[in-house]
Protein backbone atom coordinates (compact mmCIF):
# COMPACT_ATOMS: atom_id res chain seq x y z
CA UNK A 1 70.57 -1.28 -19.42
CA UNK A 2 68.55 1.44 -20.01
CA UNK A 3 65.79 -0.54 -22.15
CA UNK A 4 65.98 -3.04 -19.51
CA UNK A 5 65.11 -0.34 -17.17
CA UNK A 6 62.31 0.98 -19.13
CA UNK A 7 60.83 -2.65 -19.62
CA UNK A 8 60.77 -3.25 -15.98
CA UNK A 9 59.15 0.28 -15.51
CA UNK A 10 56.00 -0.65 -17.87
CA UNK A 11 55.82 -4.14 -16.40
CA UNK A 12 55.24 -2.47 -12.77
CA UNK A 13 53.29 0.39 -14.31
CA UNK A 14 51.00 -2.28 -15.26
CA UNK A 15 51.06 -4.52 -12.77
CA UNK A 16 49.80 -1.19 -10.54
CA UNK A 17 47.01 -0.38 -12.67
CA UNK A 18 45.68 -3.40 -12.84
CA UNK A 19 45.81 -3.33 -8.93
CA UNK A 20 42.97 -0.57 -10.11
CA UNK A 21 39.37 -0.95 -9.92
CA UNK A 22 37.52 -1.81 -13.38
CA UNK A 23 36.30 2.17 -13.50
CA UNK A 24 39.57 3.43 -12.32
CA UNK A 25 41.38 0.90 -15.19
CA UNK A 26 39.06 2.52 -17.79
CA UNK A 27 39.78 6.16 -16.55
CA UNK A 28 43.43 5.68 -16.88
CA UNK A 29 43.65 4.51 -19.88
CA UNK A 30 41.29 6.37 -21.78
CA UNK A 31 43.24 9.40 -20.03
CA UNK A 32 46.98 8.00 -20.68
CA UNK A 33 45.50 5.52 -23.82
CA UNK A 34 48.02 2.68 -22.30
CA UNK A 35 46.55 0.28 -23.83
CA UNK A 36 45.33 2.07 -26.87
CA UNK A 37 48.17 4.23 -27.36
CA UNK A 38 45.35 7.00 -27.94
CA UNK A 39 45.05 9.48 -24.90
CA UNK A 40 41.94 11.27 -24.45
CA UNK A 41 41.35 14.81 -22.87
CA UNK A 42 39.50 14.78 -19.40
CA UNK A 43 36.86 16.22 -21.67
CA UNK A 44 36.01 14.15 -23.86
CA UNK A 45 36.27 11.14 -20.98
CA UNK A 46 33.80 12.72 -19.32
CA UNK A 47 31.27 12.75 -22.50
CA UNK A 48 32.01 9.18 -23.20
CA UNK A 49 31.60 8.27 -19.41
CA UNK A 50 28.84 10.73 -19.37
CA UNK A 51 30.09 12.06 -16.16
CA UNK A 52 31.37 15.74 -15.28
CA UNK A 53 34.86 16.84 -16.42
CA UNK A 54 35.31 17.60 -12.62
CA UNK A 55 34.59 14.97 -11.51
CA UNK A 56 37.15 12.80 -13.65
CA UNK A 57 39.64 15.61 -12.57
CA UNK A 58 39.12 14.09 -8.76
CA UNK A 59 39.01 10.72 -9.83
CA UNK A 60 42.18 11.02 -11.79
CA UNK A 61 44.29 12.61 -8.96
CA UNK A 62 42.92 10.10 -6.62
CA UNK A 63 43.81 7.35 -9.20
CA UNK A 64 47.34 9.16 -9.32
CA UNK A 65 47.94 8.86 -6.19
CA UNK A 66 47.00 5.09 -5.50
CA UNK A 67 49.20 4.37 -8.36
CA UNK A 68 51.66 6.72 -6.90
CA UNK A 69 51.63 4.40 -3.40
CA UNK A 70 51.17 1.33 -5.14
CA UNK A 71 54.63 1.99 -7.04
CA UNK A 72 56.45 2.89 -3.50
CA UNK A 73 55.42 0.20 -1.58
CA UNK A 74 58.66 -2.49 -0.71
CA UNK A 75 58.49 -5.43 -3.45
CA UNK A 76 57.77 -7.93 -1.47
């Protein structure tokens, strides 16, 4: 059950980031590397984005947080 469990946690995972934004999608992952399995430091996001490293710190918790929401809303 527990696989099971896990399987059905990545499927929703992913069904809430791509309920993302294109920029927000890219953040995440480059952060998390979900689809690249590579995860990135808020750092060196930043230089690839060529954005501050602030700034992707408030972007990220925002992003959190919709994914956060996303996750506890009722299936439907």
């Amino acid at each position: 059950y527990r696989r099971m469990e896990e399987d059905e946690e990545r499927r929703l995972l992913r069904r809430a980031v791509a309920s993302l934004n294109e920029r927000e999608r890219v953040i995440i992952d480059l952060r998390f590397g979900l689809e690249s399995g590579h995860e990135m430091t808020q750092k060196d996001v930043a230089e690839l984005l060529g954005i501050s490293q602030s700034y992707i710190s408030r972007l990220e918790k925002k992003i959190i947080l919709e994914l956060r929401e996303y996750l506890n809303e009722p299936a439907v």
